[in-house]
N, C-alpha and C. Protein backbone atom coordinates (compact mmCIF):
# COMPACT_ATOMS: atom_id res chain seq x y z
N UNK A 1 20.93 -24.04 -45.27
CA UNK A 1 21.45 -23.08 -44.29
C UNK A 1 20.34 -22.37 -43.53
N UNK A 2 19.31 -22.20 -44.35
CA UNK A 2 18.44 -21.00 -43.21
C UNK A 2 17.58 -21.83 -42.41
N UNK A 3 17.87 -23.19 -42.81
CA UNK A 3 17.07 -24.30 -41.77
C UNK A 3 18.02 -24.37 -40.32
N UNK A 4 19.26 -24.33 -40.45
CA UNK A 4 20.01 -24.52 -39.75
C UNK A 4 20.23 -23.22 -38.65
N UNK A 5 19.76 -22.03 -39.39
CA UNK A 5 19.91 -21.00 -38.57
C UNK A 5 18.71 -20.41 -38.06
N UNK A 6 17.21 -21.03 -38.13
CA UNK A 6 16.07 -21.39 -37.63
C UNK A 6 16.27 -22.69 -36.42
N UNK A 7 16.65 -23.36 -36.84
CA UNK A 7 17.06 -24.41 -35.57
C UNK A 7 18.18 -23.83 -34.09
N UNK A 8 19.22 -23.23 -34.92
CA UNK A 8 19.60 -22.25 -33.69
C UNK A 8 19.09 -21.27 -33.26
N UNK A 9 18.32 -20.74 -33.37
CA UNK A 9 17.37 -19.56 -33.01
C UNK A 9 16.00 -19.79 -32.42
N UNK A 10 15.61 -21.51 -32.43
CA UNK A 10 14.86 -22.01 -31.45
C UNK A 10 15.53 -22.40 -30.37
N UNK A 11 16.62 -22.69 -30.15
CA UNK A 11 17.84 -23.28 -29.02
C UNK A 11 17.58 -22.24 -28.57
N UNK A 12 18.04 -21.21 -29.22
CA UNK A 12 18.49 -19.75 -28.31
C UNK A 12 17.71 -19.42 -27.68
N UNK A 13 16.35 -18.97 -28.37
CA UNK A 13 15.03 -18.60 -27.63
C UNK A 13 14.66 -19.16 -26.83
N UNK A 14 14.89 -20.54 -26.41
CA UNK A 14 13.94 -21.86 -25.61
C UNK A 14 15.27 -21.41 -24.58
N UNK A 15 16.31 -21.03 -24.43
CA UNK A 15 17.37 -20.65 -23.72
C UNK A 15 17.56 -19.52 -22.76
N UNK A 16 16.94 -18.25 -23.79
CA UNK A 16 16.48 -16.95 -22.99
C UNK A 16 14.98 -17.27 -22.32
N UNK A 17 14.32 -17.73 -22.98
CA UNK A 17 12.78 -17.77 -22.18
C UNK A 17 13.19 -18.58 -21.00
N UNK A 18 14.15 -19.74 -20.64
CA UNK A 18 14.11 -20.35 -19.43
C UNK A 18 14.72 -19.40 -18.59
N UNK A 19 16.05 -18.87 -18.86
CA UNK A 19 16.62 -17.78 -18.15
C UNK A 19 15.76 -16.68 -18.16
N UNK A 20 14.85 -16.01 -18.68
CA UNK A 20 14.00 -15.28 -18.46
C UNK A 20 13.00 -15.65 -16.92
N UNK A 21 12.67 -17.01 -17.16
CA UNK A 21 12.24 -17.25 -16.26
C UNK A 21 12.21 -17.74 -14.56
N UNK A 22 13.68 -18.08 -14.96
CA UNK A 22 14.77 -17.83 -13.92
C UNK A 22 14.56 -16.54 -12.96
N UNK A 23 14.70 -15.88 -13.77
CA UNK A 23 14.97 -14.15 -13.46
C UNK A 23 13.60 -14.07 -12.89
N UNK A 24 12.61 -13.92 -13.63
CA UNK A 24 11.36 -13.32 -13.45
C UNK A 24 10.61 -14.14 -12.12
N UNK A 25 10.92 -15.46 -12.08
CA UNK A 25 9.90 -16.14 -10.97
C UNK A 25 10.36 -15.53 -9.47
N UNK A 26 11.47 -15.42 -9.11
CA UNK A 26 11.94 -14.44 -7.68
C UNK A 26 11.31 -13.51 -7.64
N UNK A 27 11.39 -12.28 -8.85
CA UNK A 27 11.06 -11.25 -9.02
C UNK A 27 9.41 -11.44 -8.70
N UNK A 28 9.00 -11.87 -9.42
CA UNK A 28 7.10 -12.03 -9.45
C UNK A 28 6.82 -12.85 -7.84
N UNK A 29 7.40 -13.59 -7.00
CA UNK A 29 7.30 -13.90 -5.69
C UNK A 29 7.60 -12.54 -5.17
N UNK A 30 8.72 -12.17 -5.48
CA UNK A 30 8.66 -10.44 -4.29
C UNK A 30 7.72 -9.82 -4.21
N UNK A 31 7.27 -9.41 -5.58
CA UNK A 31 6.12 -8.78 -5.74
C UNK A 31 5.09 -9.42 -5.08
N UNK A 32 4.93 -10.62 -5.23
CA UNK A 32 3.39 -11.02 -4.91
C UNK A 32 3.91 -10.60 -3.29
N UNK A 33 4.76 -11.16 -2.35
CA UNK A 33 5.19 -11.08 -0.87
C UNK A 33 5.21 -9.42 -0.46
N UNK A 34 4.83 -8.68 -1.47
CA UNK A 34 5.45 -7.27 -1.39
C UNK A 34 3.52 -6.90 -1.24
N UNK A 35 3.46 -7.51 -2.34
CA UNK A 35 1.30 -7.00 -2.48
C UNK A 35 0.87 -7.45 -0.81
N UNK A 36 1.12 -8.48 -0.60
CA UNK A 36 0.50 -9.41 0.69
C UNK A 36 0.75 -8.35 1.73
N UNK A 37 1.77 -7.88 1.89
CA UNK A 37 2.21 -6.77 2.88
C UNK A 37 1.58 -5.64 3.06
N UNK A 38 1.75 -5.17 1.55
CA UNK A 38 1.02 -3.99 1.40
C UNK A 38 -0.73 -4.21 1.31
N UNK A 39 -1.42 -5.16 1.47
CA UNK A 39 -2.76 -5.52 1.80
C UNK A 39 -3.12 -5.62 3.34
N UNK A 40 -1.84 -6.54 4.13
CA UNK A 40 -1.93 -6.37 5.48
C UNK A 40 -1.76 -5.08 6.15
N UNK A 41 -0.70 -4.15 5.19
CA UNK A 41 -0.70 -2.69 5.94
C UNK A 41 -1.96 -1.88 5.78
N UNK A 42 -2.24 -2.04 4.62
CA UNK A 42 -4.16 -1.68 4.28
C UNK A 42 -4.65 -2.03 5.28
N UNK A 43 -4.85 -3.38 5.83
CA UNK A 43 -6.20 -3.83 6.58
C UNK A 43 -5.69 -2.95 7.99
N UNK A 44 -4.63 -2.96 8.67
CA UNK A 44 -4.20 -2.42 9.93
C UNK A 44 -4.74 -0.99 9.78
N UNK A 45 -4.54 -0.14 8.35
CA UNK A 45 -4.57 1.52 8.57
C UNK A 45 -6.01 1.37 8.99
N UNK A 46 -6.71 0.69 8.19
CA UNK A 46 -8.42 0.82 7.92
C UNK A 46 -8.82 0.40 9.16
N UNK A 47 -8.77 -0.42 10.31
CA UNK A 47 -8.76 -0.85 11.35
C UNK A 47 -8.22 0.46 12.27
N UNK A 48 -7.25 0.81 12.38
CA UNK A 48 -6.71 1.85 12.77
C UNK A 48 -7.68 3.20 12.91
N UNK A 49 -7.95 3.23 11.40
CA UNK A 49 -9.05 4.53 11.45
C UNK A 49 -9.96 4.38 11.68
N UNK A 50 -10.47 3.67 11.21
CA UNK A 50 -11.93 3.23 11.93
C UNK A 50 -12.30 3.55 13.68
N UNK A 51 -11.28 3.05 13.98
CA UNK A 51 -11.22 3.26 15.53
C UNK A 51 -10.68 4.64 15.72
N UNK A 52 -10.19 5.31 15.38
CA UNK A 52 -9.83 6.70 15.45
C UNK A 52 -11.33 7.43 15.33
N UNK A 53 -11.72 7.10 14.23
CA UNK A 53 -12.79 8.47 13.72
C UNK A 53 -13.97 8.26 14.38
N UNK A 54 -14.25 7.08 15.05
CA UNK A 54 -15.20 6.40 15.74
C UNK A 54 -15.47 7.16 17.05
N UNK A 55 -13.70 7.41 17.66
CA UNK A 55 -13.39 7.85 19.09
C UNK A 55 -13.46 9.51 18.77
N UNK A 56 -13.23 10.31 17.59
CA UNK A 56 -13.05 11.74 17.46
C UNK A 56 -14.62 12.02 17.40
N UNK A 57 -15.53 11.20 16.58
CA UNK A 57 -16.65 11.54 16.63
C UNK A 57 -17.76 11.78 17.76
N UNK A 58 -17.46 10.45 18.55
CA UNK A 58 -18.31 10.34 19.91
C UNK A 58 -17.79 11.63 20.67
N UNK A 59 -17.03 11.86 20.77
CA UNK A 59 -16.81 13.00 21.41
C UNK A 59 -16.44 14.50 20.94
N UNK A 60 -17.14 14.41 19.85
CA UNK A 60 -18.05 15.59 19.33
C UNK A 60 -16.64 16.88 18.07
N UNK A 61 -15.88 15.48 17.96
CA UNK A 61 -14.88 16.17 16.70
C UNK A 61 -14.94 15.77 15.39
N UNK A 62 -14.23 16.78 14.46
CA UNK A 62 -14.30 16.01 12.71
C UNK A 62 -12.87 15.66 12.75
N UNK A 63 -13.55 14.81 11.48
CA UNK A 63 -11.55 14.57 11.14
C UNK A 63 -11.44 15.13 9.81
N UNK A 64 -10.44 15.98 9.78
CA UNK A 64 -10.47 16.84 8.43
C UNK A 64 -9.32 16.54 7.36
N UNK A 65 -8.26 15.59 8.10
CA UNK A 65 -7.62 15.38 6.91
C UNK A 65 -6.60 14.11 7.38
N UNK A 66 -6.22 13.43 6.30
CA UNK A 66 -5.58 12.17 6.48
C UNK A 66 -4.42 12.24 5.38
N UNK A 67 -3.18 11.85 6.28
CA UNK A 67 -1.87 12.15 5.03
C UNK A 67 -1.20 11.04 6.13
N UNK A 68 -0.92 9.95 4.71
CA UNK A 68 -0.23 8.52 4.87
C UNK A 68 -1.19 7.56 6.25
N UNK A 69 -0.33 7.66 7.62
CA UNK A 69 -0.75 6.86 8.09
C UNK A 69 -1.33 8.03 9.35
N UNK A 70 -1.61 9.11 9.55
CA UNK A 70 -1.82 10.08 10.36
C UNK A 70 -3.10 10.95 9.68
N UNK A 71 -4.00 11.48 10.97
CA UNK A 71 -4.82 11.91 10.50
C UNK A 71 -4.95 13.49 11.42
N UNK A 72 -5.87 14.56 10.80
CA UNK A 72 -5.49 15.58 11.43
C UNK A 72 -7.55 15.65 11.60
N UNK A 73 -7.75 16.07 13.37
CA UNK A 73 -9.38 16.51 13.92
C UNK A 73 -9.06 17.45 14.76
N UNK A 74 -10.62 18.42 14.68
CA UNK A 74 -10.85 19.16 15.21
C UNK A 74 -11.68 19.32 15.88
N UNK A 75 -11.93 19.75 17.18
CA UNK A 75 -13.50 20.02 17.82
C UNK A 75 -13.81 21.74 17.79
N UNK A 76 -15.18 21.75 17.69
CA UNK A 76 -15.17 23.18 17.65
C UNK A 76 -15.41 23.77 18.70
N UNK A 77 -15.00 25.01 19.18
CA UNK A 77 -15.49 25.61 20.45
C UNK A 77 -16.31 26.40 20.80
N UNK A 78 -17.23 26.41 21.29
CA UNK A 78 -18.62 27.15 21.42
C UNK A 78 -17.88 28.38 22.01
N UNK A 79 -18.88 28.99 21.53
CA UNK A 79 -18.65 30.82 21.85
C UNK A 79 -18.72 31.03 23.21
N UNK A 80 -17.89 31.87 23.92
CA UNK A 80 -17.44 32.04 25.18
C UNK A 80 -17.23 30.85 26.19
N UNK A 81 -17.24 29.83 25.62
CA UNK A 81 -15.97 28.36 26.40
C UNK A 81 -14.82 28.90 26.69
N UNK A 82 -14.78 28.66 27.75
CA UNK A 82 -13.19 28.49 28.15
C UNK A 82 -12.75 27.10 27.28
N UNK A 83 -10.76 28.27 27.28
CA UNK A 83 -10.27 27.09 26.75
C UNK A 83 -9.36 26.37 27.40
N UNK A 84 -9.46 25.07 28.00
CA UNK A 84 -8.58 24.59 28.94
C UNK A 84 -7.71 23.86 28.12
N UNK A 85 -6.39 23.66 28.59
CA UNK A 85 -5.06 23.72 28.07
C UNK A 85 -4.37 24.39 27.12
N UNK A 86 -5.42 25.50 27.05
CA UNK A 86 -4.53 26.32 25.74
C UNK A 86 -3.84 27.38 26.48
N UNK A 87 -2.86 28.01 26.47
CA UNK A 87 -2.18 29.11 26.59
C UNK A 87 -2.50 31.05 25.53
């Protein structure tokens, strides 16, 4: 008997591991199709900023802070400049 219920319990297992794998190979393609994306959205931000901080700098600003895909610069204003467009 406990041969017999070792022999079904390799069926079973060799049964869930294929259905396991069933399951899991979609799943592990999303993911990988999900990483690829999220690497191409990487390369665009970094490209993106690059050219941002490039253009704030030459013309004499910092960039002081970056939240998600937006970044926040400042230029400073010399003492007694007018300030044009400010109100």
């Amino acid at each position: 008997m406990p041969s017999l219920c070792l022999a079904q319990a390799a069926r079973s297992s060799d049964r869930d591991f294929k259905s396991d794998t069933l399951v899991a190979e979609p799943l592990s393609t999303g993911i990988n199709k999900a990483h690829q994306g999220a690497e191409r959205m990487r390369q665009k931000l970094n490209l993106y900023f690059g050219e941002m901080i490039d253009f704030i700098v030459d013309a004499g600003g910092d960039v002081v802070k970056f939240a998600g895909d937006a970044l926040m610069a400042v230029w400073r204003l010399e003492a007694g400049a007018a300030m044009h467009g400010c109100s």
